[in-house]
Protein backbone atom coordinates (compact mmCIF):
# COMPACT_ATOMS: atom_id res chain seq x y z
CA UNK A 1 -5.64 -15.67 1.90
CA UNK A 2 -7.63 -15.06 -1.27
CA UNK A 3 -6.99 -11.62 -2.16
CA UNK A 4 -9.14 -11.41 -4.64
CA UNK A 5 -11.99 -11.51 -2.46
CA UNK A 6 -11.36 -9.39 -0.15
CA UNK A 7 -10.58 -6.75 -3.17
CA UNK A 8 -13.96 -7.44 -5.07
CA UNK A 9 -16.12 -6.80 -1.66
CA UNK A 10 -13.89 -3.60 -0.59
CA UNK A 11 -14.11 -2.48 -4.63
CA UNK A 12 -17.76 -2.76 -4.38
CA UNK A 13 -17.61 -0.80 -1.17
CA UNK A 14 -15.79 1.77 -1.92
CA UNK A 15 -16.41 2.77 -5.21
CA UNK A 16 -20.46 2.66 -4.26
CA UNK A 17 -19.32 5.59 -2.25
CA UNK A 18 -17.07 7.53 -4.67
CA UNK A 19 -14.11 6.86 -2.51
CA UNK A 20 -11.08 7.23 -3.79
CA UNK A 21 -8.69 4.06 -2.97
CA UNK A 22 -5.41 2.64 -4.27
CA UNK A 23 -3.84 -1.02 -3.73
CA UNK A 24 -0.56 -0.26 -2.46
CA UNK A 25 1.74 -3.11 0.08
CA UNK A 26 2.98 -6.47 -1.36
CA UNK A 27 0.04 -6.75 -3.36
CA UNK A 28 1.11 -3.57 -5.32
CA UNK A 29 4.31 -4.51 -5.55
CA UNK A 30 3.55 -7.71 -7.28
CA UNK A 31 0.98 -5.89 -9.29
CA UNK A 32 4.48 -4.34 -10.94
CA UNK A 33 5.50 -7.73 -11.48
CA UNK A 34 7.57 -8.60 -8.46
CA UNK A 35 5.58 -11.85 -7.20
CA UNK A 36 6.94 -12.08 -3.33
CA UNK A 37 4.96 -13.62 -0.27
CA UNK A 38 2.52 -11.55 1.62
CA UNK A 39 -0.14 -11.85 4.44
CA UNK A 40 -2.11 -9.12 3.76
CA UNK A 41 -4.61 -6.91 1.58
CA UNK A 42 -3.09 -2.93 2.05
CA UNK A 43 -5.25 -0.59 0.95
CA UNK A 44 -5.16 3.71 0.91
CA UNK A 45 -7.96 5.19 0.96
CA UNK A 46 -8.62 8.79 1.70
CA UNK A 47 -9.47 9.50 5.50
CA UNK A 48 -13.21 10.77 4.96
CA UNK A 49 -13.64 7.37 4.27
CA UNK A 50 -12.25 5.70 7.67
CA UNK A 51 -15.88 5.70 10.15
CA UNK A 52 -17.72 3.97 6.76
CA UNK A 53 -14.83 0.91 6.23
CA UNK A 54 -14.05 -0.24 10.11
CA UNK A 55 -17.81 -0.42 10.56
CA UNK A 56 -17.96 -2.64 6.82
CA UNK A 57 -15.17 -4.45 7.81
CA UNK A 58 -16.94 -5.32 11.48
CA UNK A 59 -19.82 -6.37 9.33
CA UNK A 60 -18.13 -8.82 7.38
CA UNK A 61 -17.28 -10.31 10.31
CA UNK A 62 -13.49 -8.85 10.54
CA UNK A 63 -12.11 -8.02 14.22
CA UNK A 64 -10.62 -4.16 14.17
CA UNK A 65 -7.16 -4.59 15.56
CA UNK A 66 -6.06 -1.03 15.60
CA UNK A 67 -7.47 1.59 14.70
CA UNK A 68 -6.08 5.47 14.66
CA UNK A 69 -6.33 8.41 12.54
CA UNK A 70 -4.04 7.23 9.72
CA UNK A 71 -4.31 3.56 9.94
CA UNK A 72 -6.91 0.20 10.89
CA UNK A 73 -5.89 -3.11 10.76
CA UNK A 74 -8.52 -5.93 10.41
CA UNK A 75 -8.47 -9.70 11.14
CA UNK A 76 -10.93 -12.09 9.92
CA UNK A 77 -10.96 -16.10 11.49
CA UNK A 78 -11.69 -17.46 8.45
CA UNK A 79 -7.62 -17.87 6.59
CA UNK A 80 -9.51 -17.01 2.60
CA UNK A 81 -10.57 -13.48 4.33
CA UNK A 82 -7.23 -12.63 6.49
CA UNK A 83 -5.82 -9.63 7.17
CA UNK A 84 -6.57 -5.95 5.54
CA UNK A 85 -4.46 -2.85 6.66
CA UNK A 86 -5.97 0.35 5.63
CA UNK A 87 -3.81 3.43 5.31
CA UNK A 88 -5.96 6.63 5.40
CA UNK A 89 -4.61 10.15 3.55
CA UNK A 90 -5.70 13.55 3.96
CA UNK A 91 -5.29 16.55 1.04
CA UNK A 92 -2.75 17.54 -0.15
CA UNK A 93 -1.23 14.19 -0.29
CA UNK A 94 -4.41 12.39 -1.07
CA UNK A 95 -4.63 14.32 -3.74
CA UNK A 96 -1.38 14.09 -5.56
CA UNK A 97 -1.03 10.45 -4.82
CA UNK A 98 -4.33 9.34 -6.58
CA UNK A 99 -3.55 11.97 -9.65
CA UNK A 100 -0.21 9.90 -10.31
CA UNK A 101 -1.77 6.88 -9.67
CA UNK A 102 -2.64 4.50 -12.64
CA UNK A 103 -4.72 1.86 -13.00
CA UNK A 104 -3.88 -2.05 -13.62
CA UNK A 105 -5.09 -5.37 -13.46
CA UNK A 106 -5.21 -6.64 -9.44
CA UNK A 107 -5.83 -10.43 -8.13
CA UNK A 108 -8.42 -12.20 -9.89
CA UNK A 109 -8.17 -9.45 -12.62
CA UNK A 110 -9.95 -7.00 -10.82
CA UNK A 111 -9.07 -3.53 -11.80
CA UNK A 112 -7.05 -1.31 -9.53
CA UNK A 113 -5.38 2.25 -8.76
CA UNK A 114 -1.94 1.48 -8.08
CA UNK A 115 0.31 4.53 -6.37
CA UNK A 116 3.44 5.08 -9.07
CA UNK A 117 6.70 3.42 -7.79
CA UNK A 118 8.34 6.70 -6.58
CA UNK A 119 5.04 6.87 -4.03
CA UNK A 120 4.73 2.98 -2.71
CA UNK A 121 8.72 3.34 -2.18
CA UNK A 122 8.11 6.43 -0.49
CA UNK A 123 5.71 4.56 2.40
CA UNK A 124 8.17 1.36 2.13
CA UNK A 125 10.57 4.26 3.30
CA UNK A 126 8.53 5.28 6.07
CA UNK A 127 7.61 1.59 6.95
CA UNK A 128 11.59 1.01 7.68
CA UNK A 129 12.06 4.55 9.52
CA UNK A 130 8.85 3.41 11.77
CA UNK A 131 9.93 -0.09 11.93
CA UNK A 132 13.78 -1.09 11.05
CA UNK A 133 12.66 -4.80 11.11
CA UNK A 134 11.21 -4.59 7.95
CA UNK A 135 14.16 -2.83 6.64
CA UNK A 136 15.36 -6.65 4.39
CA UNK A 137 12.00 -7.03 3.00
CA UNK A 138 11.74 -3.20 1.93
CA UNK A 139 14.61 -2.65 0.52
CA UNK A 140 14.24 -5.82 -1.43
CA UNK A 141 10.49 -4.18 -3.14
CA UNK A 142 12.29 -1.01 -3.29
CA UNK A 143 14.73 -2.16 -5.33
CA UNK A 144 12.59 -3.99 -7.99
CA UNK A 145 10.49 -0.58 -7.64
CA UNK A 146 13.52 1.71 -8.42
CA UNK A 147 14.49 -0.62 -11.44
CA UNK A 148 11.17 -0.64 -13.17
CA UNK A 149 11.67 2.19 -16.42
CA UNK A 150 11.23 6.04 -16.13
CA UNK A 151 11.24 5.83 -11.81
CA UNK A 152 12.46 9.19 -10.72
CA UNK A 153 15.64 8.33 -9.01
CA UNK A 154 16.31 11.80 -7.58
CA UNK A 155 12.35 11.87 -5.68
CA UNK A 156 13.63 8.28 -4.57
CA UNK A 157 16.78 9.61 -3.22
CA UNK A 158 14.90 12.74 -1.82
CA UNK A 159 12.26 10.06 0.24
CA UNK A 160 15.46 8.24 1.69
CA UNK A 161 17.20 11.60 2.99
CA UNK A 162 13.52 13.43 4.52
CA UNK A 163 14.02 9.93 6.39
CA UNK A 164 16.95 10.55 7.79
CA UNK A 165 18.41 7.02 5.62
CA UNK A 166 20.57 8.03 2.98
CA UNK A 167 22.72 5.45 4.01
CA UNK A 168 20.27 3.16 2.69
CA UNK A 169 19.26 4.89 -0.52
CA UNK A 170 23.74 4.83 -0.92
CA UNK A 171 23.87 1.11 -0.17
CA UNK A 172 20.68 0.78 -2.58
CA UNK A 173 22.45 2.99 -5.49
CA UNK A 174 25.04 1.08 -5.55
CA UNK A 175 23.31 -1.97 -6.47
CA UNK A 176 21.26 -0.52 -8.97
């Protein structure tokens, strides 16, 4: 998958719309510098924005695979386009994420929001509570997140235990 561009059609998309968006998933991660495998584009994007992208996405020829009020996953035949995953937020979270968010350089160099750590560890967090099979592969981006200078380790810790994990974030601290 060339995720590069898929970022440069959904950049042109989006921001020819005013939407507000962040890069956030494996992609984010290694935009923080922690290369790792991944099969998809993730993308947030605030939800007034959701009717507008499956419709794009349709047009470029991806197949909707899901689609609900906080998430649409998209499949394209062709392997350079792949998969997309679009999370959509609503105020006040929307709000708070994309006022801590900073921008960096993305695939290809394209320029992109990127949620702070304490935020994308915050949905890895999620991601494990709704799925426990990802729990390996999590942890293992949350702990390059949680290393990475000036995290909050107390809003990390606070994520883990609204989760119901602090088992995790103990097994975690310990290694940090």
């Amino acid at each position: 998958m060339d995720f590069g561009h898929n970022l440069k059609d959904l950049k042109s998309f989006l921001d020819a719309r005013q939407y507000r968006w962040a890069l956030i998933g494996g992609v984010a991660v290694a935009v923080y510098g922690l290369a790792r495998t991944t099969l998809d584009l993730d993308l947030l994007v605030d939800v007034d924005a959701q009717e507008e992208i499956v419709s794009f996405m349709e047009e470029l020829g991806f197949e909707t695979l899901h689609c609900s009020t906080a998430y649409s996953n998209h499949l394209h035949a062709d392997p350079i386009r792949g998969r997309v995953d679009f999370l959509y937020v609503r105020s006040p979270t929307s709000d708070r994420l994309f006022a801590e968010a900073e921008e960096r350089t993305g695939p290809r160099g394209i320029p992109v929001l990127v949620p702070k750590p304490e935020h994308l560890i915050a949905m890895k967090v999620l991601a494990i509570k709704s799925d426990p099979s990802r729990t390996f592969q999590d942890l293992a981006d949350i702990r390059y997140l949680a290393s990475l200078p000036g995290v909050n380790h107390e809003e990390i810790r606070s994520q883990f235990e609204r989760h119901g994990l602090l088992d995790r974030y103990r097994e975690l601290e310990h290694i940090l």
